[in-house]
PDB file of N, CA and C in Angstrom:
ATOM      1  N   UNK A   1      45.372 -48.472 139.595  1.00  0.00           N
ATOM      2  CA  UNK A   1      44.222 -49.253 139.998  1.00  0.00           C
ATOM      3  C   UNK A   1      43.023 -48.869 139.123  1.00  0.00           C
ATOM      4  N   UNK A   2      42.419 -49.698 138.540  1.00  0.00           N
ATOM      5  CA  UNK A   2      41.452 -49.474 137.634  1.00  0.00           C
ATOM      6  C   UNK A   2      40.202 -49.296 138.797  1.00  0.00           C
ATOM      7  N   UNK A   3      39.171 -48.432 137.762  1.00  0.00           N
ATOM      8  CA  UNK A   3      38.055 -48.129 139.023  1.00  0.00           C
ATOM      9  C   UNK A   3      36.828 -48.500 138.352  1.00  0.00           C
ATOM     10  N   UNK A   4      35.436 -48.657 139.296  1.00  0.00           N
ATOM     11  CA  UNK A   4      34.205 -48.808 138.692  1.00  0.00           C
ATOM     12  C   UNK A   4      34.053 -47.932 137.372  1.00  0.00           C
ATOM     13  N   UNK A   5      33.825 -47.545 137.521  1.00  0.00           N
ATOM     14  CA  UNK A   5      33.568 -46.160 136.156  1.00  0.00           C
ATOM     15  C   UNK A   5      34.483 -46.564 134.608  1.00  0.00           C
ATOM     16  N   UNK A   6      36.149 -46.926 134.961  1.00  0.00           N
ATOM     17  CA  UNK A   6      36.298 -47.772 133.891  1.00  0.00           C
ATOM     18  C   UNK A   6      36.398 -48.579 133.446  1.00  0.00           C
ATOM     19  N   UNK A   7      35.369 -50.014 134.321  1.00  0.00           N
ATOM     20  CA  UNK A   7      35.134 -51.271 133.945  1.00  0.00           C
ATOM     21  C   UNK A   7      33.768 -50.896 133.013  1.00  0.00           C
ATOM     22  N   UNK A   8      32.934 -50.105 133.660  1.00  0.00           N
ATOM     23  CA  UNK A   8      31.998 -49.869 133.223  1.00  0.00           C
ATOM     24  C   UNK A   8      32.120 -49.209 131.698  1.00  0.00           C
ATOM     25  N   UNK A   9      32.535 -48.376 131.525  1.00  0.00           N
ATOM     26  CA  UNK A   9      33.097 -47.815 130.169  1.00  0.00           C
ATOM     27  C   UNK A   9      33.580 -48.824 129.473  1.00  0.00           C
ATOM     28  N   UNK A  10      34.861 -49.398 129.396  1.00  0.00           N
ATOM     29  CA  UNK A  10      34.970 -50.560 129.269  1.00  0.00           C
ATOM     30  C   UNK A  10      34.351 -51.878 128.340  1.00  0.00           C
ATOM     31  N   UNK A  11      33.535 -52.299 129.428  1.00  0.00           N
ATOM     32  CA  UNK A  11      32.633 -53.468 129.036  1.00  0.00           C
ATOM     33  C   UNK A  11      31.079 -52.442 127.930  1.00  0.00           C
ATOM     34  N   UNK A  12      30.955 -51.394 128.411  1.00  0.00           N
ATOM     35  CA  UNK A  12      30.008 -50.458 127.429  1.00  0.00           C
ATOM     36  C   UNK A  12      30.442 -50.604 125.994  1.00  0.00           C
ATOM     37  N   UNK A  13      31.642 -49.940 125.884  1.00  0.00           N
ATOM     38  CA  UNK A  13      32.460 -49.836 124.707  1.00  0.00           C
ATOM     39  C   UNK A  13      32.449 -51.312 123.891  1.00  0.00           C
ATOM     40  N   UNK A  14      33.264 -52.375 124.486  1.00  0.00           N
ATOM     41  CA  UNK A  14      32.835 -53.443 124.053  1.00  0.00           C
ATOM     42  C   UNK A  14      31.795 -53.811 123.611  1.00  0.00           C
ATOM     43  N   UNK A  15      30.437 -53.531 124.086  1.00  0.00           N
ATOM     44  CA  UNK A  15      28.966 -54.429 124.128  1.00  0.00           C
ATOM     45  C   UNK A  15      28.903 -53.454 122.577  1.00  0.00           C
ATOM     46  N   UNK A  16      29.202 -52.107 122.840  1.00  0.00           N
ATOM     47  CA  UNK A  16      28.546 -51.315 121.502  1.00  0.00           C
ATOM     48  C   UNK A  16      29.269 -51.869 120.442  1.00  0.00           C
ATOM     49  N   UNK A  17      30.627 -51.919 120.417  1.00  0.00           N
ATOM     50  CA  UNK A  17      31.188 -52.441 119.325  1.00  0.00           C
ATOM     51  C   UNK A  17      31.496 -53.691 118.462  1.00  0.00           C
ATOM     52  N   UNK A  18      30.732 -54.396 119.396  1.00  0.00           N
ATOM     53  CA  UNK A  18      29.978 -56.060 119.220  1.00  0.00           C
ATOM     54  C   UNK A  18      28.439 -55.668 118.491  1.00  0.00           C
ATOM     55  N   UNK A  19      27.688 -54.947 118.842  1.00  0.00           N
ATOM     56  CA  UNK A  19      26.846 -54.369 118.309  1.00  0.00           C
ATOM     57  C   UNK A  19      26.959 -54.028 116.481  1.00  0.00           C
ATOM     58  N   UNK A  20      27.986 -53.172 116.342  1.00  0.00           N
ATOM     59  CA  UNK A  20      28.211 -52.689 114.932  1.00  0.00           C
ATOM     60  C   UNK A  20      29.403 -53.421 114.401  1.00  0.00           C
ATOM     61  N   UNK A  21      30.041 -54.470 114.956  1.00  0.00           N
ATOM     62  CA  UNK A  21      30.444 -55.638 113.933  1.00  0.00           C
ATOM     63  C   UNK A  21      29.183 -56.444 113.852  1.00  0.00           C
ATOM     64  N   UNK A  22      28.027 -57.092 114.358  1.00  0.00           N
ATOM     65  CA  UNK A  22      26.715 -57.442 114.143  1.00  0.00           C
ATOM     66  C   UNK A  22      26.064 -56.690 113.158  1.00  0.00           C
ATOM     67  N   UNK A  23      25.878 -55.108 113.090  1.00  0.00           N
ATOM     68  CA  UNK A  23      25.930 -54.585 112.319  1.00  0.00           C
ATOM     69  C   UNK A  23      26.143 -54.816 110.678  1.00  0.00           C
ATOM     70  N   UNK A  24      27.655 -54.728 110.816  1.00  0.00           N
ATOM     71  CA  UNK A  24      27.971 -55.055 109.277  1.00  0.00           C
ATOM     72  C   UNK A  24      27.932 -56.603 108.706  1.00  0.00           C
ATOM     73  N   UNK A  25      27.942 -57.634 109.540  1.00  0.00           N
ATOM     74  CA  UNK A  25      28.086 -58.260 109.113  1.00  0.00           C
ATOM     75  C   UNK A  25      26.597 -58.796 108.579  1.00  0.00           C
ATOM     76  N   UNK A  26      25.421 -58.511 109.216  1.00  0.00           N
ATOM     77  CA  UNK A  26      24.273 -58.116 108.406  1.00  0.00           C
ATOM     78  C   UNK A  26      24.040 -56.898 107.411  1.00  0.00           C
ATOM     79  N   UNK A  27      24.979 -56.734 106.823  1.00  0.00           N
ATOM     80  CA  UNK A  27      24.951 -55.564 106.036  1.00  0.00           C
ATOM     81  C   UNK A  27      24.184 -54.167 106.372  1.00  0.00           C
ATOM     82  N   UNK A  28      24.053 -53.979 107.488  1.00  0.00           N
ATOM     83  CA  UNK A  28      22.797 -53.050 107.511  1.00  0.00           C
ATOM     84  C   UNK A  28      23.533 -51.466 107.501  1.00  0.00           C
ATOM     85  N   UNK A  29      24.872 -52.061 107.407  1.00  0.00           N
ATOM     86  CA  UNK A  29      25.929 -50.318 107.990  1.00  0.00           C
ATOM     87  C   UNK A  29      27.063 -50.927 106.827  1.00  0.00           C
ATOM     88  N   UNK A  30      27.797 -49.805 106.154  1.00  0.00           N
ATOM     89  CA  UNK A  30      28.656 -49.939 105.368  1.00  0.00           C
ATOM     90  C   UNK A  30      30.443 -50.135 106.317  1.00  0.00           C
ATOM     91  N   UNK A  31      31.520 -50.682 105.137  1.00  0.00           N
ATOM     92  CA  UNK A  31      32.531 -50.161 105.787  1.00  0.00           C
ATOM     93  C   UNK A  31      32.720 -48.918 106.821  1.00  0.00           C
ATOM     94  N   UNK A  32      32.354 -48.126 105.711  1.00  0.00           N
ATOM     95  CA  UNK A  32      33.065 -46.666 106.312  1.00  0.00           C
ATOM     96  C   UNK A  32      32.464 -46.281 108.072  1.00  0.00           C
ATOM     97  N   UNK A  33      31.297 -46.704 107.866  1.00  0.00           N
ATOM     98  CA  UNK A  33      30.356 -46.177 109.048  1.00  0.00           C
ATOM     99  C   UNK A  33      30.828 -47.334 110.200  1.00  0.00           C
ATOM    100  N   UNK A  34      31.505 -48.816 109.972  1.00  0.00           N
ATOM    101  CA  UNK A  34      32.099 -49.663 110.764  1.00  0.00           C
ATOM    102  C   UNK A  34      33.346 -48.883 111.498  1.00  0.00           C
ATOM    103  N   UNK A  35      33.867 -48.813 110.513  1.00  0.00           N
ATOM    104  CA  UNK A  35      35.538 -47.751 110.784  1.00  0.00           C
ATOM    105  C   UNK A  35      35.442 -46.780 111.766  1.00  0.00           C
ATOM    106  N   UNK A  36      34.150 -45.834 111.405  1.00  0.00           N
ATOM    107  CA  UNK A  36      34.055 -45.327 112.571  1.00  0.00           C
ATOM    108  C   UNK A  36      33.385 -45.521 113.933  1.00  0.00           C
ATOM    109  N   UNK A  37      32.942 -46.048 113.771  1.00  0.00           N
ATOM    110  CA  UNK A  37      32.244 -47.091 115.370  1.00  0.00           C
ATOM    111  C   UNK A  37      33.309 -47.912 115.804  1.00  0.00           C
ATOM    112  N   UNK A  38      34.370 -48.122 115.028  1.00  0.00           N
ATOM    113  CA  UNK A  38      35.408 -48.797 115.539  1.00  0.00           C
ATOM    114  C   UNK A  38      36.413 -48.100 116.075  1.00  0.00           C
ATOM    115  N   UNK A  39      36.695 -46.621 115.577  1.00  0.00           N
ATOM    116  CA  UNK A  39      38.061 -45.708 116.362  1.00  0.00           C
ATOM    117  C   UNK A  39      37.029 -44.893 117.469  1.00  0.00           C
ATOM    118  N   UNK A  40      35.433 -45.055 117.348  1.00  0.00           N
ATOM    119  CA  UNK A  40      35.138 -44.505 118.543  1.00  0.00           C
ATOM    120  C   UNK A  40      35.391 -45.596 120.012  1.00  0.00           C
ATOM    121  N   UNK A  41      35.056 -46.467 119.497  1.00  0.00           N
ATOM    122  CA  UNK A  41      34.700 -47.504 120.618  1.00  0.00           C
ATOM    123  C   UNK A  41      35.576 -47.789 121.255  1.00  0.00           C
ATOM    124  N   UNK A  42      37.249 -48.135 120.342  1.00  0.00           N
ATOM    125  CA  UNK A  42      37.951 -48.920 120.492  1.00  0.00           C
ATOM    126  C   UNK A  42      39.411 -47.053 121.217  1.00  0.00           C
ATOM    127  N   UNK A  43      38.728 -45.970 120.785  1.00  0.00           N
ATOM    128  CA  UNK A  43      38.913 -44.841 121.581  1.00  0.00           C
ATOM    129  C   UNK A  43      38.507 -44.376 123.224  1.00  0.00           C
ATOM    130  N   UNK A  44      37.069 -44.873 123.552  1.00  0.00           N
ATOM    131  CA  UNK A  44      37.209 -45.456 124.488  1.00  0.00           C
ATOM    132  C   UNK A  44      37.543 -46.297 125.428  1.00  0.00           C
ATOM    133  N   UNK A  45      37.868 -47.501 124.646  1.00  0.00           N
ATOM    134  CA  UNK A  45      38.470 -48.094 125.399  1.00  0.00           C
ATOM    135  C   UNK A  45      40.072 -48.075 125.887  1.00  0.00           C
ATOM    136  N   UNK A  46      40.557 -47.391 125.143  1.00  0.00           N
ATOM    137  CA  UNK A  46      41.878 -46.958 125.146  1.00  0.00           C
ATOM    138  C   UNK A  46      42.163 -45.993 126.321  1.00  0.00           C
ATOM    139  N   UNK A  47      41.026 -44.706 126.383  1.00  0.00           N
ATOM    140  CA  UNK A  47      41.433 -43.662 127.069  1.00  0.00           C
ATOM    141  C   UNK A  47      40.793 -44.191 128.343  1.00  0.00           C
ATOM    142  N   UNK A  48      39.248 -45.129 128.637  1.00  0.00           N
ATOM    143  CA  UNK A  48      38.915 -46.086 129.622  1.00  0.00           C
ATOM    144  C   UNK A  48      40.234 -46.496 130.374  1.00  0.00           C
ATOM    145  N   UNK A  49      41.299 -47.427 129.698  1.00  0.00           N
ATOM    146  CA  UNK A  49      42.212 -47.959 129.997  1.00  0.00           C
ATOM    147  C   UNK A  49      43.551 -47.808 130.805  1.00  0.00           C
ATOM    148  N   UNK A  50      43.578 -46.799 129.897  1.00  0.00           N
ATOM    149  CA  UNK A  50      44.813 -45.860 129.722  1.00  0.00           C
ATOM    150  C   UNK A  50      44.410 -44.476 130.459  1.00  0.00           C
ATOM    151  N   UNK A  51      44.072 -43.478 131.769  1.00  0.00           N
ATOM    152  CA  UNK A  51      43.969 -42.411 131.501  1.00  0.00           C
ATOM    153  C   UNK A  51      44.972 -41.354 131.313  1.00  0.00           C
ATOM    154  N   UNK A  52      46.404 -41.509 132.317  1.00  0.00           N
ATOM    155  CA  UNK A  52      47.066 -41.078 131.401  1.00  0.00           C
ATOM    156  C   UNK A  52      47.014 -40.269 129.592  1.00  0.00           C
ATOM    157  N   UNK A  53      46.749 -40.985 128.999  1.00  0.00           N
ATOM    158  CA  UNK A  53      46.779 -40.917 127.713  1.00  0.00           C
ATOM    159  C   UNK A  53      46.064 -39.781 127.030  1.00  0.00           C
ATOM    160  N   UNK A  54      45.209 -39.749 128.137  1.00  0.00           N
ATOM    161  CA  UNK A  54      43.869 -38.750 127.665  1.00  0.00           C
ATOM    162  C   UNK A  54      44.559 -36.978 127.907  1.00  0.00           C
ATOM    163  N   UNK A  55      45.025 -37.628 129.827  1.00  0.00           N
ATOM    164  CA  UNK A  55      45.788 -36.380 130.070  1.00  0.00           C
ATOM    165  C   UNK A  55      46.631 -35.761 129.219  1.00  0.00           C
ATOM    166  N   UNK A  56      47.749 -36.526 128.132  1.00  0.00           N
ATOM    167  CA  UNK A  56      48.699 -35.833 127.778  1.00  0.00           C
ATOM    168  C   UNK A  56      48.257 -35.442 126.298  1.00  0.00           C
ATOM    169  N   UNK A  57      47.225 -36.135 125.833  1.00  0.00           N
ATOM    170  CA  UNK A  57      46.859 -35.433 124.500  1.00  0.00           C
ATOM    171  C   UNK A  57      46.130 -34.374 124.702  1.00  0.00           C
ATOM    172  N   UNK A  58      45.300 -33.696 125.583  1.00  0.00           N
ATOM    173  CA  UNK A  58      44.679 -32.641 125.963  1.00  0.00           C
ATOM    174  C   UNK A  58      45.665 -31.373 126.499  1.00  0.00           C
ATOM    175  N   UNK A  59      47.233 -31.994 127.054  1.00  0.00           N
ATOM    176  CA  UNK A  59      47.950 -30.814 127.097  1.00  0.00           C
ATOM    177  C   UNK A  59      48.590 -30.804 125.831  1.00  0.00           C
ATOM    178  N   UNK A  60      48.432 -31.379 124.896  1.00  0.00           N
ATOM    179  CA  UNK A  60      49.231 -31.083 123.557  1.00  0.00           C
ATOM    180  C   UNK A  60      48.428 -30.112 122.733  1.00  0.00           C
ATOM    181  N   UNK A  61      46.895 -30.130 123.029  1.00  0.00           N
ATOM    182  CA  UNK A  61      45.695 -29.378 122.777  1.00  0.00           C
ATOM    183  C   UNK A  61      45.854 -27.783 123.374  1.00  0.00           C
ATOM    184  N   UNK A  62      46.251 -27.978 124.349  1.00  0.00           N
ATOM    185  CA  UNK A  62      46.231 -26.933 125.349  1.00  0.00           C
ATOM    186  C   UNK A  62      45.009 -26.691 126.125  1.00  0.00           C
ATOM    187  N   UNK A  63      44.661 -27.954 126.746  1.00  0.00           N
ATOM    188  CA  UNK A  63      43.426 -28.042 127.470  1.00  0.00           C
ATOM    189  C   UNK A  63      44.147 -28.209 128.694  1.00  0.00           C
ATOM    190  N   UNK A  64      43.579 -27.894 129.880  1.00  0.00           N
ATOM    191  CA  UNK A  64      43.921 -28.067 131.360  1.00  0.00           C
ATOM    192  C   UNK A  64      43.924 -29.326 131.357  1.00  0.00           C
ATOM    193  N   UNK A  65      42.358 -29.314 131.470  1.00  0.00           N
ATOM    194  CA  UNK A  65      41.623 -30.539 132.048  1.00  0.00           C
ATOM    195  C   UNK A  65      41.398 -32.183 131.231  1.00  0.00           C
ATOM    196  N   UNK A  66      41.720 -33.181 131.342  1.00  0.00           N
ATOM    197  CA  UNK A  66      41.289 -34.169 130.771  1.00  0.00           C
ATOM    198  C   UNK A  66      40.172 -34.021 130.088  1.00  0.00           C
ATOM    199  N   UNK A  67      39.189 -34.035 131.253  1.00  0.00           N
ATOM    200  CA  UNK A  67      37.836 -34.484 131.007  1.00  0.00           C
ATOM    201  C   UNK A  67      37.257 -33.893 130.294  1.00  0.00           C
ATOM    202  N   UNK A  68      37.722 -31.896 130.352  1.00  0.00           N
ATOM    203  CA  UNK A  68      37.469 -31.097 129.128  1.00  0.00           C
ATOM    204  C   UNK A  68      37.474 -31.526 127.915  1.00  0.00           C
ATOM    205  N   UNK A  69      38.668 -31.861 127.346  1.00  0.00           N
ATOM    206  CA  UNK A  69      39.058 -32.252 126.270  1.00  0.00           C
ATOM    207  C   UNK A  69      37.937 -33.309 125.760  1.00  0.00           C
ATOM    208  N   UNK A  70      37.600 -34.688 126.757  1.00  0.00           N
ATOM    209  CA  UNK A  70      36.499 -35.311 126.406  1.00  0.00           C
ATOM    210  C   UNK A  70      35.477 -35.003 126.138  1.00  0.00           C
ATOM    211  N   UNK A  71      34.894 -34.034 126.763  1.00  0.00           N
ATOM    212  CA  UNK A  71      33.729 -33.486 126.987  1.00  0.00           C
ATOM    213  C   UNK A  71      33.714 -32.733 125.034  1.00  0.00           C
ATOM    214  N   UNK A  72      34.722 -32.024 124.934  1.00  0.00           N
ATOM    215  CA  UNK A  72      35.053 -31.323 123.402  1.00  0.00           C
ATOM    216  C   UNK A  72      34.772 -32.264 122.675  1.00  0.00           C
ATOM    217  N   UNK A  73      35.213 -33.199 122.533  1.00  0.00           N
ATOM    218  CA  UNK A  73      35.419 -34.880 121.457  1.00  0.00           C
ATOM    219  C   UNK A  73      33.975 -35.071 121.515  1.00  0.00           C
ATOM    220  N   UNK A  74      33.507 -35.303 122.121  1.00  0.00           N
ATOM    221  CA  UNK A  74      31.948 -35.912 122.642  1.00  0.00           C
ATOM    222  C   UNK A  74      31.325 -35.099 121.597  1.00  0.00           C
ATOM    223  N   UNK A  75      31.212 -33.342 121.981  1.00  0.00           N
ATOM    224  CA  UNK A  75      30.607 -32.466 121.614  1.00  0.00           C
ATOM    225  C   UNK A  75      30.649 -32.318 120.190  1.00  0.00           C
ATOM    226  N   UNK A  76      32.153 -32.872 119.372  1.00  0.00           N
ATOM    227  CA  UNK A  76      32.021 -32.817 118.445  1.00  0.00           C
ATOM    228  C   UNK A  76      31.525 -34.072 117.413  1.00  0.00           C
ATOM    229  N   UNK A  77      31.640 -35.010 118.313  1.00  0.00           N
ATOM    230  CA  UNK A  77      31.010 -36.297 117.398  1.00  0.00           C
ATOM    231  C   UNK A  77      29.390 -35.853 117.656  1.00  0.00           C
ATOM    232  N   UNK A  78      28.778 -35.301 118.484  1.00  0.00           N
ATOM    233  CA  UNK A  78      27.264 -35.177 118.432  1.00  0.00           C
ATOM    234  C   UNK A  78      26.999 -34.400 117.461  1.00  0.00           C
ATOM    235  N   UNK A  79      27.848 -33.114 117.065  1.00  0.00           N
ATOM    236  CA  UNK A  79      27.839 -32.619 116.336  1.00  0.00           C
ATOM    237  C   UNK A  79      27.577 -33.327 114.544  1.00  0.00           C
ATOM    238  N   UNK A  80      28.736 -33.909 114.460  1.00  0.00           N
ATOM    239  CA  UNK A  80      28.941 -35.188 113.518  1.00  0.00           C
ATOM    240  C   UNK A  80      27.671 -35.481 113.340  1.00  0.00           C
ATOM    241  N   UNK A  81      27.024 -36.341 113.840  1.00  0.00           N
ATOM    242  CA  UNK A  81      26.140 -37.361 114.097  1.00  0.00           C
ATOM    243  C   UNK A  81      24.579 -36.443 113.852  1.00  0.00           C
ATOM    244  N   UNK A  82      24.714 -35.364 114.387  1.00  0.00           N
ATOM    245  CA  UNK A  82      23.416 -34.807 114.250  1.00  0.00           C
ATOM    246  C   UNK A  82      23.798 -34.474 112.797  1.00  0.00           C
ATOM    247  N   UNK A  83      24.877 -34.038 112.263  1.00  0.00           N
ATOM    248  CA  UNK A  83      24.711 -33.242 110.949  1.00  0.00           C
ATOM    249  C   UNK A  83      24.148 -34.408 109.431  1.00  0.00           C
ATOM    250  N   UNK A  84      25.012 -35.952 109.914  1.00  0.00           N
ATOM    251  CA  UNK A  84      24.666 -36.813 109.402  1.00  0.00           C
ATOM    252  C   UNK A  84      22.924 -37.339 109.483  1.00  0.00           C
ATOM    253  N   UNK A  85      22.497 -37.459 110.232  1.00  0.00           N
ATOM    254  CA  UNK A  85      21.115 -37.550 110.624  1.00  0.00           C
ATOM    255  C   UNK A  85      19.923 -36.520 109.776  1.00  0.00           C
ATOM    256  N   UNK A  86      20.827 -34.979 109.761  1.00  0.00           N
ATOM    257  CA  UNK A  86      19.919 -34.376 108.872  1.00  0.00           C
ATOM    258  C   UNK A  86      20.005 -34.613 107.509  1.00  0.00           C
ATOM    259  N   UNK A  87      21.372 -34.918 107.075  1.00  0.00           N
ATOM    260  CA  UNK A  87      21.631 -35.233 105.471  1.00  0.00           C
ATOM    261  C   UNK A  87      20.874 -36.274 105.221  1.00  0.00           C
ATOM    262  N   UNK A  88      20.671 -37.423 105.817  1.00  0.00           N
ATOM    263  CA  UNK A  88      19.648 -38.545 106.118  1.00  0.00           C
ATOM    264  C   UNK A  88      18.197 -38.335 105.503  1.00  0.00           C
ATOM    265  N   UNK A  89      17.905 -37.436 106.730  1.00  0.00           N
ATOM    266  CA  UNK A  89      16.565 -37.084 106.809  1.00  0.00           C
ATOM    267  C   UNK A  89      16.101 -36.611 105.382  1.00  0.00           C
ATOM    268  N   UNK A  90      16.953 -35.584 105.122  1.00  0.00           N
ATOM    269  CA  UNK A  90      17.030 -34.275 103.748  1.00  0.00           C
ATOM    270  C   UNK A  90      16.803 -35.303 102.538  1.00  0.00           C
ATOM    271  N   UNK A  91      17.887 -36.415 102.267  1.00  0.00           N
ATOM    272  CA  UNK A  91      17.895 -37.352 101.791  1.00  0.00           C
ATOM    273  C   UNK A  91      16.359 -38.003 101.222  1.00  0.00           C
ATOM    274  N   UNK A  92      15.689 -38.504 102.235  1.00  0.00           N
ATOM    275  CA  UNK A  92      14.961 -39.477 102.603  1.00  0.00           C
ATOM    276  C   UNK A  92      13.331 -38.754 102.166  1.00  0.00           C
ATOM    277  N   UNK A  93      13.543 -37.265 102.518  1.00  0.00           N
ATOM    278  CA  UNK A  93      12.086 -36.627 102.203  1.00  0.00           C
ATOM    279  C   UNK A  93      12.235 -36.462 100.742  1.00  0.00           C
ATOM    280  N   UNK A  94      13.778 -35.758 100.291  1.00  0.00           N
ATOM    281  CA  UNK A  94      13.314 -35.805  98.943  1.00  0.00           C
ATOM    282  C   UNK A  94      12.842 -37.005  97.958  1.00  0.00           C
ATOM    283  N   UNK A  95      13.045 -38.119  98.043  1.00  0.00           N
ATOM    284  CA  UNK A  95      13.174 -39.506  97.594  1.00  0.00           C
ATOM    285  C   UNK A  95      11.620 -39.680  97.633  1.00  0.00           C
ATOM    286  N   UNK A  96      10.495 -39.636  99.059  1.00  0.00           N
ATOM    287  CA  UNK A  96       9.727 -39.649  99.482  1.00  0.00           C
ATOM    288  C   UNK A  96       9.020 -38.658  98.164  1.00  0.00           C
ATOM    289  N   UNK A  97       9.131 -37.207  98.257  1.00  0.00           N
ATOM    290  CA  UNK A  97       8.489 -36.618  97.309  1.00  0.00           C
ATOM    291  C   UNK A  97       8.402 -36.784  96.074  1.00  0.00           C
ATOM    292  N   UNK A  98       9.580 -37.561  95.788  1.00  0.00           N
ATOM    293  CA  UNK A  98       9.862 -37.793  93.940  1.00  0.00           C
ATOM    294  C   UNK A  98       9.063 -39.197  94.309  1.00  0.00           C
ATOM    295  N   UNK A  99       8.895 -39.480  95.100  1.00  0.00           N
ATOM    296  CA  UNK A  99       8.093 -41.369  94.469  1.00  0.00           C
ATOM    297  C   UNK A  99       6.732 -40.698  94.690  1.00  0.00           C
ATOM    298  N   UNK A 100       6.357 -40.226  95.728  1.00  0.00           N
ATOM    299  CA  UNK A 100       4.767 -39.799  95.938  1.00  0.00           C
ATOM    300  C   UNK A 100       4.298 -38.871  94.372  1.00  0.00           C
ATOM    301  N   UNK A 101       5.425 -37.903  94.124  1.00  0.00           N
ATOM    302  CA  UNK A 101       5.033 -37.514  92.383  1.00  0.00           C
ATOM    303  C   UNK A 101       4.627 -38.408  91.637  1.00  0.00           C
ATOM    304  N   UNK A 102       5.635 -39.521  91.422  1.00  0.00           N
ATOM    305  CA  UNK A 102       5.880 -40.418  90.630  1.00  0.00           C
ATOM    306  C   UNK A 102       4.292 -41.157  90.766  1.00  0.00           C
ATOM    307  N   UNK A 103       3.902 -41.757  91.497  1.00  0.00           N
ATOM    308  CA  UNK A 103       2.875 -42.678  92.016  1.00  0.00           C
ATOM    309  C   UNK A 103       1.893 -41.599  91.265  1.00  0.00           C
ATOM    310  N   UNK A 104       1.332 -40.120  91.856  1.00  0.00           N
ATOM    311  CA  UNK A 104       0.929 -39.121  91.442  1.00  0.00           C
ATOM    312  C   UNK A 104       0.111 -39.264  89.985  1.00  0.00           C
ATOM    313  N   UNK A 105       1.727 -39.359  89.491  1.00  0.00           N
ATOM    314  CA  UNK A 105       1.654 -39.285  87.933  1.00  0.00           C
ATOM    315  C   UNK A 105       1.013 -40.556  86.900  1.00  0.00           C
ATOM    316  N   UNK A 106       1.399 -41.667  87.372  1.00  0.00           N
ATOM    317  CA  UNK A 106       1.125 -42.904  87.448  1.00  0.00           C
ATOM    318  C   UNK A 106      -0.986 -42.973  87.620  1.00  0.00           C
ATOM    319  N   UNK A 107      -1.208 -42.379  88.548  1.00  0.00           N
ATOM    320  CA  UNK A 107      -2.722 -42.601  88.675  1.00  0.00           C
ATOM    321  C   UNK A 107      -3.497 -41.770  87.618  1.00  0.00           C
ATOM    322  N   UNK A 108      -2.941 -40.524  87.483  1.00  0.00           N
ATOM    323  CA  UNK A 108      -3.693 -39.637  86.488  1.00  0.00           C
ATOM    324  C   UNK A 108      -3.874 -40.273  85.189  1.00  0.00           C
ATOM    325  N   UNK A 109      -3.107 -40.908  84.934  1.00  0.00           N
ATOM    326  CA  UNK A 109      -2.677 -41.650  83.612  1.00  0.00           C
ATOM    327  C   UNK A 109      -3.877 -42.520  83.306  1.00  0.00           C
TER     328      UNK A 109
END
């Protein structure tokens, strides 16, 4: 019997992953970054679906608990996600400093 909690997950998963095919198809996100919004989403919806599924890959882990195991996955895509965000950031200031030079250099002139 399916329950509130995984209709809700569910239809979530869906809405997000309607989201980042919108996404790419305005170019604003590459393949690669689709791909993965797609084995997350479409990962929820699977283990949403399916719980079973969740259970027996977490004892192949050697996790007790299901939800543990989720809770791990979670922990490590935030992980992911924050580390990407700083390469971003890191990215974005240096770029920032080489044009503000640039401009810099440009006025003295």
């Amino acid at each position: 019997m399916i329950t509130i909690i995984q209709i809700i997950l569910i239809l979530f998963a869906v809405f997000a992953w309607s989201r980042a095919g919108l996404r790419i198809k305005d170019k604003e996100i590459g393949v690669g970054e689709f791909a993965f919004w797609s084995v997350i989403w479409i990962g929820v919806i699977i283990f949403a679906s399916l719980p079973g599924i969740l259970e027996w890959i977490s004892k192949i882990f050697g996790i007790a608990r299901p939800t543990d195991f989720a809770v791990y996955i979670g922990i490590i895509v935030l992980f992911y996600l924050v580390f990407r965000a700083y390469v971003n950031l890191d990215k974005q200031s240096k770029e920032i400093t080489r044009l503000v030079r640039e401009i810099a250099i440009k006025k003295k002139k």
